[in-house]
Protein backbone atom coordinates (compact mmCIF):
# COMPACT_ATOMS: atom_id res chain seq x y z
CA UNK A 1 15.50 -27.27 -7.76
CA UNK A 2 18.24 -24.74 -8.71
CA UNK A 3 19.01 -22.59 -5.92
CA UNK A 4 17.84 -18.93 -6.43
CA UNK A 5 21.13 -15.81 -6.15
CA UNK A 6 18.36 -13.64 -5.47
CA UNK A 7 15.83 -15.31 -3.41
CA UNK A 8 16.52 -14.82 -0.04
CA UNK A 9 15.28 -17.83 2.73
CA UNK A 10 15.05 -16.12 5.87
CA UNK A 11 14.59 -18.70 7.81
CA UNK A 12 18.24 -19.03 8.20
CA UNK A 13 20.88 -17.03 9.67
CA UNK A 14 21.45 -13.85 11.19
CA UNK A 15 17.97 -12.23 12.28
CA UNK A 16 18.08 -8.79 12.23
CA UNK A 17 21.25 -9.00 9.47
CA UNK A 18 18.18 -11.06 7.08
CA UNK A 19 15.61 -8.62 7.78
CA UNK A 20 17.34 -5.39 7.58
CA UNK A 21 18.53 -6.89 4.18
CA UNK A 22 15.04 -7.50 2.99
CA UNK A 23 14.02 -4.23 4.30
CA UNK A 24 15.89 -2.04 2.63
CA UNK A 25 15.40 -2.60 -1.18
CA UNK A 26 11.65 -2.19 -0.29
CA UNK A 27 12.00 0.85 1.52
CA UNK A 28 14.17 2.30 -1.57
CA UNK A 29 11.37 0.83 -3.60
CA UNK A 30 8.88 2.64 -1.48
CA UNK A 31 10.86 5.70 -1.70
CA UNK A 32 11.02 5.76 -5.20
CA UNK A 33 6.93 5.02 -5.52
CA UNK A 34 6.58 7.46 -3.33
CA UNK A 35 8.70 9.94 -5.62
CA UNK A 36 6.66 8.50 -8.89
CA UNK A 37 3.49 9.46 -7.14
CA UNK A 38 4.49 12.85 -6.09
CA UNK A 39 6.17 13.81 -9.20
CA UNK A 40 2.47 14.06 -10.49
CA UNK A 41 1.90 16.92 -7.97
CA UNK A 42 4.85 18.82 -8.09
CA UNK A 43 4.82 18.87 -11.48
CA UNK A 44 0.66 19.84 -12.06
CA UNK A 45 1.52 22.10 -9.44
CA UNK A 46 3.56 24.09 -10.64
CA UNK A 47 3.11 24.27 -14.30
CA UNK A 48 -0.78 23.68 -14.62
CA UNK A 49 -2.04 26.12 -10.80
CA UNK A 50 -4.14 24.71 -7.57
CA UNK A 51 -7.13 23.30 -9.17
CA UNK A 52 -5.49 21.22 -11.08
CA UNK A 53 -2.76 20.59 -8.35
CA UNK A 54 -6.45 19.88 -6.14
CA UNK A 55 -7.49 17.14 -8.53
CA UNK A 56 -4.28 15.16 -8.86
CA UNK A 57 -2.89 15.41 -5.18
CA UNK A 58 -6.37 14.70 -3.31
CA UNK A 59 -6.72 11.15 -5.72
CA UNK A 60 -4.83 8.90 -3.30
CA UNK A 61 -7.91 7.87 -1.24
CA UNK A 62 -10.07 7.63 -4.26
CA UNK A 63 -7.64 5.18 -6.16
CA UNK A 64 -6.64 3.14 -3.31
CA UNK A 65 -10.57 2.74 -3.04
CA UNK A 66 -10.45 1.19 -6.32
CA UNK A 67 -7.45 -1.19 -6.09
CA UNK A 68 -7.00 -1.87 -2.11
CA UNK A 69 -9.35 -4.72 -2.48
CA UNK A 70 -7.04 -6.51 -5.70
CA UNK A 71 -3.98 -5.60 -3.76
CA UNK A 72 -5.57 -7.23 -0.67
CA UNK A 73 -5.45 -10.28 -2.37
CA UNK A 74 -2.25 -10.31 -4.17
CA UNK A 75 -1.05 -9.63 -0.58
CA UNK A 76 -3.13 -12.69 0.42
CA UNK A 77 -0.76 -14.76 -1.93
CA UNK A 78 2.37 -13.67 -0.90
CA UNK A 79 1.74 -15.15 2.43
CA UNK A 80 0.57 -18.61 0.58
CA UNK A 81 3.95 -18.28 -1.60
CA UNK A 82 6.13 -17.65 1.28
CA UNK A 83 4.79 -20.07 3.32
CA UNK A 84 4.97 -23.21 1.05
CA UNK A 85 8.75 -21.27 -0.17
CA UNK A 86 9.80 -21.72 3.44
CA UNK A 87 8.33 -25.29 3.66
CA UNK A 88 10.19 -25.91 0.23
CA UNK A 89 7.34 -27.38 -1.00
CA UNK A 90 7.89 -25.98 -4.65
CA UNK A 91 4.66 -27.69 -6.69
CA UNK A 92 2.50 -25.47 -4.61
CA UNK A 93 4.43 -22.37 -4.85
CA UNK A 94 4.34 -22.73 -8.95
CA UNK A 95 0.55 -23.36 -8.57
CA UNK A 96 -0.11 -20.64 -6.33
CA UNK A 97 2.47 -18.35 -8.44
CA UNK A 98 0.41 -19.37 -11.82
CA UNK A 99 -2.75 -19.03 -9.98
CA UNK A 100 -1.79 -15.49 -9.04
CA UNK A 101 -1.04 -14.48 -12.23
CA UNK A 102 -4.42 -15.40 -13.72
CA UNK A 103 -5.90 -13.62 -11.30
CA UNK A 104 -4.50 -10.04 -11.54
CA UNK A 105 -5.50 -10.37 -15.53
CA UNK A 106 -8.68 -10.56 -14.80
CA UNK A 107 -8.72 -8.01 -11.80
CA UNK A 108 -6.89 -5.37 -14.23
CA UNK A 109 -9.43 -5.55 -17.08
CA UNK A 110 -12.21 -5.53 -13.86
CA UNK A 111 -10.90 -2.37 -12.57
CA UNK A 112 -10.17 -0.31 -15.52
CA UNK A 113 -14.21 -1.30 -16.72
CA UNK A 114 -15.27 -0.24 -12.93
CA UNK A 115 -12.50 2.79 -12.70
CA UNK A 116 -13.64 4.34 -15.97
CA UNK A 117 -17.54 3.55 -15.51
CA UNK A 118 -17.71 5.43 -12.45
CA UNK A 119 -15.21 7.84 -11.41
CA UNK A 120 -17.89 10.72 -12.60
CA UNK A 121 -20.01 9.56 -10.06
CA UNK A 122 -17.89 8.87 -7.04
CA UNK A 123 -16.23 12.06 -7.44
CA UNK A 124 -19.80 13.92 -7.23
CA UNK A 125 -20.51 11.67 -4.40
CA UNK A 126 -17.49 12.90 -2.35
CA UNK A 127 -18.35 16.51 -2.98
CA UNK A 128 -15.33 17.56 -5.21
CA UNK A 129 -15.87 21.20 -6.12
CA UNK A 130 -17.32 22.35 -9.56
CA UNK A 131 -13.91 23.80 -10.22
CA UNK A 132 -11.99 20.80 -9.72
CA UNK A 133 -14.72 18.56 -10.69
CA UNK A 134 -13.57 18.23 -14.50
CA UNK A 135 -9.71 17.90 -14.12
CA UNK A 136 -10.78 15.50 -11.30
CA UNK A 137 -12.34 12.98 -13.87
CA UNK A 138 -9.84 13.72 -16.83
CA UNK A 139 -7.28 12.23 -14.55
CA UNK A 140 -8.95 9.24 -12.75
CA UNK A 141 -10.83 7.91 -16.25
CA UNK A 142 -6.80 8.23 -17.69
CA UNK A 143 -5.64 6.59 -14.64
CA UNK A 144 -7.62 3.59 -14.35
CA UNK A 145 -7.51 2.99 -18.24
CA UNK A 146 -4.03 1.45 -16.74
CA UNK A 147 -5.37 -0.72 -14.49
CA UNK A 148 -3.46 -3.54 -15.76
CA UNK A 149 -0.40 -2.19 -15.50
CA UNK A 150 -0.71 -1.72 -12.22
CA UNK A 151 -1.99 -4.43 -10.44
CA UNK A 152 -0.15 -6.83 -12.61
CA UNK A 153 2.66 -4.85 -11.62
CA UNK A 154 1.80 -5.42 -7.75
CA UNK A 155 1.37 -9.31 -8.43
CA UNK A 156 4.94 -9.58 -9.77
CA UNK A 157 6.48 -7.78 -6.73
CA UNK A 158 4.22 -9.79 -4.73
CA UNK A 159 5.47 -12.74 -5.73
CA UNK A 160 9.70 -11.63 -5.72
CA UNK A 161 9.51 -10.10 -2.33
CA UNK A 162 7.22 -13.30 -1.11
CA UNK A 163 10.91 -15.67 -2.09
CA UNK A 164 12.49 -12.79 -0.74
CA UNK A 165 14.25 -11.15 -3.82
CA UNK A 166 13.37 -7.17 -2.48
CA UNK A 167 16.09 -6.26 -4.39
CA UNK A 168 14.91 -6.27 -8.32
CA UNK A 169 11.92 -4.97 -7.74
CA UNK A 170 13.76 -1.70 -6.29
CA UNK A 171 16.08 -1.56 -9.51
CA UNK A 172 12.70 -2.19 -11.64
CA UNK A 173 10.92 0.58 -9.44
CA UNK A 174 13.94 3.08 -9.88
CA UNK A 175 13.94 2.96 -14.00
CA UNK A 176 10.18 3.53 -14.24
CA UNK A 177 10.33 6.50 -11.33
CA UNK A 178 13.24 7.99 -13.31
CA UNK A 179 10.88 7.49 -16.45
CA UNK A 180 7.59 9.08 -15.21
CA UNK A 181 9.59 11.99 -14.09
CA UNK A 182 10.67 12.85 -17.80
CA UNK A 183 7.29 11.83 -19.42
CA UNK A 184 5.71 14.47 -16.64
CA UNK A 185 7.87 17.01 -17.47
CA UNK A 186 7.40 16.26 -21.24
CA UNK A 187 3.39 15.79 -21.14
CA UNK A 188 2.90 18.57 -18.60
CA UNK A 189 5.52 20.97 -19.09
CA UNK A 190 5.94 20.76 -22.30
CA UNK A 191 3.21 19.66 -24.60
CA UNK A 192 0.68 21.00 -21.71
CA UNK A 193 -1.97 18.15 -21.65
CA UNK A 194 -2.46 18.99 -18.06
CA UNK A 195 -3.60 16.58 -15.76
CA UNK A 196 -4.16 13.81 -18.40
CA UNK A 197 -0.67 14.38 -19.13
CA UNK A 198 0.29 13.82 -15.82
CA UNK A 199 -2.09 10.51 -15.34
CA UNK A 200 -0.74 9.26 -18.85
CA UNK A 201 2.71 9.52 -17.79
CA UNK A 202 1.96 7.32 -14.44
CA UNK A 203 0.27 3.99 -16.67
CA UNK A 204 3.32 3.97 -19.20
CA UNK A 205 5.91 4.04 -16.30
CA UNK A 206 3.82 1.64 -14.36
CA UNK A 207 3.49 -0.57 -17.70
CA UNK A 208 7.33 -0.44 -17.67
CA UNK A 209 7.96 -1.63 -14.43
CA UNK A 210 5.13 -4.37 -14.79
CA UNK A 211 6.71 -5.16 -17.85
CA UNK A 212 10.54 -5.89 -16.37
CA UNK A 213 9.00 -7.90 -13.76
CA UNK A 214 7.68 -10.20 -15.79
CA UNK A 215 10.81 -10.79 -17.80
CA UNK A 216 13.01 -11.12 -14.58
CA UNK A 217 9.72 -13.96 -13.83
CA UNK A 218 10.03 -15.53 -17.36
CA UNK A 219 13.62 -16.31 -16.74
CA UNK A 220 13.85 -17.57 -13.58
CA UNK A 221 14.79 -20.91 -13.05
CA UNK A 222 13.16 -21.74 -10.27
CA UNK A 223 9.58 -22.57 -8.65
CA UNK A 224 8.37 -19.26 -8.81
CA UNK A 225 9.22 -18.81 -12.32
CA UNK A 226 5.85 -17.99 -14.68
CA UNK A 227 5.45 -20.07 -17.68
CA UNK A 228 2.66 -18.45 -19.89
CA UNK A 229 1.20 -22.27 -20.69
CA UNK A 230 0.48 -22.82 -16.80
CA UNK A 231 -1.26 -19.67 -16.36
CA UNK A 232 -4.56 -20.60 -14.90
CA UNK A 233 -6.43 -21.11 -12.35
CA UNK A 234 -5.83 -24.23 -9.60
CA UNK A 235 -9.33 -24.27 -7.40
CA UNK A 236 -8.02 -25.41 -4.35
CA UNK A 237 -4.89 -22.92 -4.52
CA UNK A 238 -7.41 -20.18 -5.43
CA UNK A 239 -9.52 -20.78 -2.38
CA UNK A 240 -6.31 -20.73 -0.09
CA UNK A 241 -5.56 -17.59 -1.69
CA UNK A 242 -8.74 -15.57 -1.38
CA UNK A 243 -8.83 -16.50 1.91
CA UNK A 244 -5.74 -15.18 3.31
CA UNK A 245 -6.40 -11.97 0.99
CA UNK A 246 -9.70 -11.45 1.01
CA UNK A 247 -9.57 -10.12 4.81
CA UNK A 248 -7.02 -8.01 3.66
CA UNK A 249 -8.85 -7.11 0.52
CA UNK A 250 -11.80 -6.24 2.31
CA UNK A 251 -10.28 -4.51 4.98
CA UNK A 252 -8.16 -2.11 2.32
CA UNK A 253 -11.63 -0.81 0.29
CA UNK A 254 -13.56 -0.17 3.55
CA UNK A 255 -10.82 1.57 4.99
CA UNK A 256 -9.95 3.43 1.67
CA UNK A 257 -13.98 3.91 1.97
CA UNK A 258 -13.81 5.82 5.26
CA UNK A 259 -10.76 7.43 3.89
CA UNK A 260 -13.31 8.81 0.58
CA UNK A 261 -15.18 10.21 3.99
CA UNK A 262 -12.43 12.18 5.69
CA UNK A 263 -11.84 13.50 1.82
CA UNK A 264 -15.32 14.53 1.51
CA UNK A 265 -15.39 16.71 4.18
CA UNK A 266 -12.16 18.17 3.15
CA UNK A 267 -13.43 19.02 -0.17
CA UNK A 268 -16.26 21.07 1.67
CA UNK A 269 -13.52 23.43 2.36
CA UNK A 270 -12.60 24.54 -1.24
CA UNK A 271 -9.83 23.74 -3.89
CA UNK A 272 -7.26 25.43 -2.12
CA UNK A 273 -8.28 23.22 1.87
CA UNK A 274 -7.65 20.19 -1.02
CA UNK A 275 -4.75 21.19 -2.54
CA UNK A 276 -2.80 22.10 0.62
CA UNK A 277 -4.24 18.58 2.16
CA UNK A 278 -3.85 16.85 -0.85
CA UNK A 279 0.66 18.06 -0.86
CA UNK A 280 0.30 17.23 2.84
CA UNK A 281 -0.57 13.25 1.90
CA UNK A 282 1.97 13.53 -0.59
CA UNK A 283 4.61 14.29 1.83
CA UNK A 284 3.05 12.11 4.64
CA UNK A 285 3.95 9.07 1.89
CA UNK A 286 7.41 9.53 3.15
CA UNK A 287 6.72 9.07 6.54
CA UNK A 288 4.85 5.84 6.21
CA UNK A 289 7.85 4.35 4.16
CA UNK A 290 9.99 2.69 7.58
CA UNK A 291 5.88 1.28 8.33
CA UNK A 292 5.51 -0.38 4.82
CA UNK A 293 8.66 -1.74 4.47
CA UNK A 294 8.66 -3.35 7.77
CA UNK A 295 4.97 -4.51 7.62
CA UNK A 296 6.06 -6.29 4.31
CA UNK A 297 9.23 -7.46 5.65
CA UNK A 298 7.44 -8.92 8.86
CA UNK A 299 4.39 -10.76 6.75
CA UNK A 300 7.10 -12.32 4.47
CA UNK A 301 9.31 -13.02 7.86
CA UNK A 302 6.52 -14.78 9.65
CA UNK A 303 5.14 -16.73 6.87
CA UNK A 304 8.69 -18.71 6.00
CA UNK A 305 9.58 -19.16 9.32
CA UNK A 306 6.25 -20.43 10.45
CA UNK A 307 6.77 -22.68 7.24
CA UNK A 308 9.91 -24.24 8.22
CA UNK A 309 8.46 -24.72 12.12
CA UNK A 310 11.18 -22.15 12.87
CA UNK A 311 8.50 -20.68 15.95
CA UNK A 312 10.80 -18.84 18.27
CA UNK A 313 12.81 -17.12 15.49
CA UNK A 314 9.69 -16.21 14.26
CA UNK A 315 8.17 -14.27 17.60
CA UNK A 316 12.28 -12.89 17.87
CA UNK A 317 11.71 -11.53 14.24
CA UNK A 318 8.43 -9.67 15.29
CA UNK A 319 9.87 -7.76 18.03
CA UNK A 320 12.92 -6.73 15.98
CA UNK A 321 10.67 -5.52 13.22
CA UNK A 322 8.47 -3.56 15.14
CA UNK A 323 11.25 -1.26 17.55
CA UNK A 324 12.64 -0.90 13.79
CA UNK A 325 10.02 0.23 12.26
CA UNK A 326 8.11 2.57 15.18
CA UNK A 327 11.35 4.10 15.99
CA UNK A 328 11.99 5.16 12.50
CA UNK A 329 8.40 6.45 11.93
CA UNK A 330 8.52 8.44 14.77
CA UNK A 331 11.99 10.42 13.38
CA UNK A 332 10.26 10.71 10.48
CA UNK A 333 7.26 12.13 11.75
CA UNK A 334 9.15 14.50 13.58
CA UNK A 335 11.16 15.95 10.67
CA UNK A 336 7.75 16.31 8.82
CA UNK A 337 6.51 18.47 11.47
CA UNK A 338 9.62 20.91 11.40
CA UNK A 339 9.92 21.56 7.91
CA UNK A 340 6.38 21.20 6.97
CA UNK A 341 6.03 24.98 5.75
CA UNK A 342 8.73 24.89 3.34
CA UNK A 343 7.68 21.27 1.89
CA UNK A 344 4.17 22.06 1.41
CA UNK A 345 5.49 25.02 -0.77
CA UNK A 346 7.30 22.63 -2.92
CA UNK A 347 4.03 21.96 -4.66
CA UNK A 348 2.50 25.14 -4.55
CA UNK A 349 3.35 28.75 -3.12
CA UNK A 350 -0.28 30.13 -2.43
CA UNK A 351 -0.27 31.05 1.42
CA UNK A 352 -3.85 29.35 1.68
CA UNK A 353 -2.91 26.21 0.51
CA UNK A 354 0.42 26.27 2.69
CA UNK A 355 -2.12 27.10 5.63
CA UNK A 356 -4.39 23.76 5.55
CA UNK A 357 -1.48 21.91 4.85
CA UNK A 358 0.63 22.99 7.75
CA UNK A 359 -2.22 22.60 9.46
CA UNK A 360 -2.76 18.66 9.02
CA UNK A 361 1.06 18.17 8.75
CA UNK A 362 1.16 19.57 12.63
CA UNK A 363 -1.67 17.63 14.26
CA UNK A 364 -0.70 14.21 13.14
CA UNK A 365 3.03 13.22 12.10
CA UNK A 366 4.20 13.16 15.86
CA UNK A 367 1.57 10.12 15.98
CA UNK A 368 3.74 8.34 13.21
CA UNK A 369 4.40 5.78 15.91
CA UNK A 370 0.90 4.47 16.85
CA UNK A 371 0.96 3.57 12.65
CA UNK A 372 3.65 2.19 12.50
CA UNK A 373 2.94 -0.25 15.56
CA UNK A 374 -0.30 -1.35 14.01
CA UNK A 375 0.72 -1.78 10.62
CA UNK A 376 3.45 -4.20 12.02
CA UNK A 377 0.88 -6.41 13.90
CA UNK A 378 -1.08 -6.19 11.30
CA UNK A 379 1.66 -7.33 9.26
CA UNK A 380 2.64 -10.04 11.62
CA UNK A 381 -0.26 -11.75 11.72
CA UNK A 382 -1.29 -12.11 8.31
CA UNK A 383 2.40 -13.65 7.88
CA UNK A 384 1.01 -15.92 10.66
CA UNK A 385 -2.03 -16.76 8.62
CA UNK A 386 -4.71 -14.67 10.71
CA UNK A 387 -5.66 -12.20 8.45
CA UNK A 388 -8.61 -11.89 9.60
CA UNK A 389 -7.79 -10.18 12.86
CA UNK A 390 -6.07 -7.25 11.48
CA UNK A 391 -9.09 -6.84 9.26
CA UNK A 392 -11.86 -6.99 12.13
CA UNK A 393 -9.52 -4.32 14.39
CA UNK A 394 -8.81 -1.91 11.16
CA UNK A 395 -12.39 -1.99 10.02
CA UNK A 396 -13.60 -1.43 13.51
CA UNK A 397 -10.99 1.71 14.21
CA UNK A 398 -10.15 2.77 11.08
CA UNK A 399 -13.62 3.13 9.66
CA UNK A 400 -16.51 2.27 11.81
CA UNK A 401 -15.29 4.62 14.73
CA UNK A 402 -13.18 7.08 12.36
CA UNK A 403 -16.84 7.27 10.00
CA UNK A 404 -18.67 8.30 13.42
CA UNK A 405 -16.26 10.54 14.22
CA UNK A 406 -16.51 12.29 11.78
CA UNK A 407 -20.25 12.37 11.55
CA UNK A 408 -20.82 13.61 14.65
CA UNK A 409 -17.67 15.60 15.60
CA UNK A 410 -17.69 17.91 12.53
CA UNK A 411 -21.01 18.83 13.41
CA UNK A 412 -20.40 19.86 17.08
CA UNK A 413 -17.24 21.68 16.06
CA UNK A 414 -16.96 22.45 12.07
CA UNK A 415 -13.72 23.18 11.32
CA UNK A 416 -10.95 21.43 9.33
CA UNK A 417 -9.00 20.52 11.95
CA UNK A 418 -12.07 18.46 13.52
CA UNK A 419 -11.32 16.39 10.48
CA UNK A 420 -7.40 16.10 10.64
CA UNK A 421 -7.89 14.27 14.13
CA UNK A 422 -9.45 11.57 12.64
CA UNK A 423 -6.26 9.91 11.94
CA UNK A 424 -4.30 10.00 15.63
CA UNK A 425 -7.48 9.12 17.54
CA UNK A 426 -8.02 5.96 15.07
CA UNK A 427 -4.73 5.22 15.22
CA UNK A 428 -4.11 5.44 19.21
CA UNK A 429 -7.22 3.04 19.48
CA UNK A 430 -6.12 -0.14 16.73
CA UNK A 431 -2.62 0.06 18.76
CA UNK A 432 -4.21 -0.58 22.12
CA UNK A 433 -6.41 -2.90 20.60
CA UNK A 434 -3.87 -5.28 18.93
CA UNK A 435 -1.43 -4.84 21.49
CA UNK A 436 -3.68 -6.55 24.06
CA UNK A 437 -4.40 -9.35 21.47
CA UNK A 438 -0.13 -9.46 20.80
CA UNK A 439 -0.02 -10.07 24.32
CA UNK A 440 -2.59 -12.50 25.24
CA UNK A 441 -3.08 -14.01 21.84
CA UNK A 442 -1.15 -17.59 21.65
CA UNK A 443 -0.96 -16.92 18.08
CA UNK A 444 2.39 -18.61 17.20
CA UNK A 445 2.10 -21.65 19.09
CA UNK A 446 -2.03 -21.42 17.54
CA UNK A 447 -0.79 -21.90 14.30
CA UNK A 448 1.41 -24.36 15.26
CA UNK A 449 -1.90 -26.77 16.80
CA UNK A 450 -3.79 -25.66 14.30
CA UNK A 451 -1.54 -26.35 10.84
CA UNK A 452 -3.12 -28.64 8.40
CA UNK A 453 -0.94 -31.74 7.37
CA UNK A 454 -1.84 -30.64 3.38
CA UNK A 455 0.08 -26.72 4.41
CA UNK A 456 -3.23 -24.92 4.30
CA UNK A 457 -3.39 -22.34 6.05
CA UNK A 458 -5.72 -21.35 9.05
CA UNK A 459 -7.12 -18.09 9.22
CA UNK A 460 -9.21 -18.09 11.87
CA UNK A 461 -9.45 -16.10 15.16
C-alpha cells in the first residue's frame, strides 16, 4: 500500500499539533460553505426585496429536513472508514469506500424525486405566508433537482476527511464558493431570475465541487481510491454502515423535524419576522463553524485511534477537542451578539426585519457554548462507535422537549421571543445530559471489551 501525502493517520504524533491540523482545513471549508450558503441571501436580498429574501434565508431547516437523514449515514461511514484506516485494514476500507459510493447514487436520485414531489406541500404545512409561498417553492423544487450533487458531494468529503486529508476538500470547497458567488450575481443581479436564479447557482457550484472530489478519488493510489467497476454494494459492509449512520440519520431528520416546528411558528409572524430570522441563521452559521469542525475532527480522532487500540490518546484527544471547540464558540457567540444590528442589515435594511433578527441574535449566541459541548460528545461517541447515544439524548432534547415547548409555551405567552428560547433551554439540557453519561459512561474501555475480532463495530448503549 502506497503511503498517502495527504492522508493524515492521527494516531501518531503530536496530539493537539494532529488535530488542530485536521481542524483547520474543515473549519475554512465550513467557512467557505457557510459563505456559499449566505451568498444566496445577501444577494436575493438585496437585488430581488424581503419576500424573496423570506423564502431563500428561512430554507435551512426545510432542506436539512430533506438531506440530514442521507448525511446521517454518509457520516455513519466515515466512522467505518476511519476505523478500519486506523486498523490498516485496507480491503475493508475499499469495500466500505465502494459501498458508500453506491449508496449516495441512489440517495441523490431518492431525494431530488421526494424534494421535488413535495416541497408544495411541506411548505403549506409549515405555514409559509401566501406572499412568500410561491418564491418559497420556485427555490426548493430548483434546489432539490440537485440532489445529487450534493450528497454525492458530502460522500466524497466524507470519505477524504475519514483518512484524514481535510485539506482538498477546503481547496475544492473554496473554487465552487468563489463560483456560486459570480453565478448569483450573474443569475440574480443580472439576468434577474430571482430566487431560481439564486437556487440554480447553488446545484452547479455544488456539482463542481462534487465533481473535483471525485477526480482527486479517481486518482488516488491508495485504499480509499474509487474505481467505477467496484462500485456496488458489499451486504455485510452495508449493514455496518447503516448502523453506525442510521442513528445519526435518524436523529438529523427528527431534529431538522422539530426545527420545521420552531420555523412554523416563526412564519406565523409575517415575511418580514422570517426574513429578519431567516439573516439571523445565516449569520448564526458562523458561529457554529469552531462546533462542526471540532465535532468532525473528534469523530474522525476517536474512530482511528480506537482502531489502532491507541485508548488513552484517544480519551486525551476528547478533552483537547472539546476546551477547543467550546471556548471558540463562546467568542464567537459573543461577537455575534455585539454587532448583530449592523450584520442583520447586510441582508436587508428594513427596520422590521433588523428588529426580529436582533431579537433572536440577542437571546441565544451567548449560549454558543452549551452547542458546542454537545456537538463534541456527540461527536465523540459516534467516533467511538455509539451512535446511538447521541441520537436518543438529541431526539429527546432537541425535539421531544423543544416540540413541547413550543406547544405549550407559545400558547401561555405568544410572542416571538417565546420561540427564540427554544434553542438555549434545549441546548442547556443535552449538555447536562451527556455530560453525566461522559462521566460515568466507561465508554472507551466499553469498546475496548466489546470489539468484535472481524472490526465490526458495536453500537450499542
Amino acid at each position: 500500500m502506497e503511503k498517502s501525502k495527504t492522508a493524515v493517520l492521527l494516531t501518531e504524533g503530536s496530539i493537539w499539533r494532529k488535530m488542530i491540523a485536521f481542524a483547520i482545513p474543515i473549519f475554512l471549508g465550513n467557512l467557505f460553505q457557510q459563505l456559499y450558503n449566505t451568498a444566496d441571501s445577501l444577494i436575493v436580498g438585496n437585488f430581488v426585496g424581503s419576500e424573496a429574501l423570506a423564502a431563500v434565508s428561512s430554507s435551512g431547516n426545510l432542506i436539512f429536513l430533506m438531506v440530514g437523514f442521507f448525511n446521517g449515514i454518509s457520516l455513519g461511514a466515515g466512522v467505518v472508514i476511519a476505523r478500519y484506516y486506523g486498523a490498516k485494514k485496507y480491503e475493508l476500507v475499499e469495500k466500505a469506500v465502494h459501498t458508500l459510493v453506491a449508496f449516495g447514487l441512489v440517495a441523490g436520485v431518492v431525494l431530488t424525486v421526494i424534494g421535488m414531489t413535495f416541497t408544495p406541500h411541506i411548505l403549506r404545512l409549515m405555514g409559509t405566508p401566501e406572499d412568500v409561498l410561491p418564491n418559497s417553492i420556485v427555490y426548493f423544487r430548483v434546489y432539490f433537482a440537485g440532489s445529487l450533487g450534493f450528497v454525492m458531494y458530502n460522500i466524497f468529503v466524507g470519505i477524504l476527511q475519514s483518512v484524514g486529508d481535510s485539506r482538498h476538500p477546503l481547496v475544492y470547497l473554496i473554487i465552487s464558493s468563489l463560483l456560486n458567488v459570480v453565478l448569483d450575481l450573474l443569475f440574480v443581479a443580472g439576468f434577474e431570475m430571482g430566487v431560481g436564479g439564486a437556487a440554480f447557482a447553488t446545484i452547479l457550484s455544488q456539482f463542481v465541487s462534487a465533481a473535483l472530489c471525485l477526480v482527486r478519488l479517481l486518482r488516488e493510489k491508495n485504499a480509499y481510491r474509487v474505481v467505477p467497476s467496484k462500485i456496488r454494494f458489499h451486504g455485510s459492509m452495508l449493514m455496518q454502515i447503516i448502523s453506525n449512520g442510521l442513528p445519526a440519520g435518524v436523529q438529523n431528520s427528527i431534529i431538522a423535524l422539530a426545527n420545521v416546528v420552531v420555523q412554523s411558528n416563526i412564519n406565523v409572524f409575517g415575511a418580514d419576522a422570517m426574513a429578519g430570522c431567516g439573516s439571523y441563521a445565516k449569520i448564526e452559521g458562523f458561529g457554529f463553524l469552531p462546533i462542526t469542525c471540532f465535532s468532525m475532527a473528534l469523530t474522525t480522532f476517536i474512530s482511528q485511534n480506537l482502531g489502532a487500540k491507541k485508548y488513552d490518546r484517544a480519551k486525551r484527544g476528547a478533552v483537547f477537542g472539546i476546551i477547543c471547540s467550546i471556548t471558540m464558540a463562546e467568542l464567537i457567540g459573543i461577537a455575534i451578539n455585539f454587532f448583530a444590528p449592523w450584520l442583520i442589515r447586510l441582508f436587508n435594511d428594513e427596520a422590521q426585519v433588523i428588529q426580529y433578527g436582533v431579537a433572536q441574535a440577542r437571546t441565544v449566541t451567548l449560549f454558543y457554548f452549551l452547542l458546542a459541548f454537545s456537538h463534541c460528545l456527540a461527536g465523540i461517541f459516534r467516533g467511538a462507535g455509539r451512535s446511538i447515544v447521541p441520537m436518543l439524548v438529541m431526539m429527546l432534547c432537541w425535539c421531544v422537549i423543544r416540540i413541547t415547548y413550543i406547544t405549550v409555551a407559545v400558547k401561555l405567552v405568544p410572542e416571538i421571543g417565546t420561540v427564540f428560547w427554544a434553542y438555549p433551554i434545549t441546548w442547556c439540557l443535552s449538555s447536562v445530559i451527556f455530560l453525566i453519561y461522559f462521566l460515568k459512561a466507561d465508554w472507551i474501555h466499553a469498546f475496548e471489551r466489546k470489539q468484535r475480532p472481524e472490526g465490526g463495530l458495536d453500537t450499542r448503549l
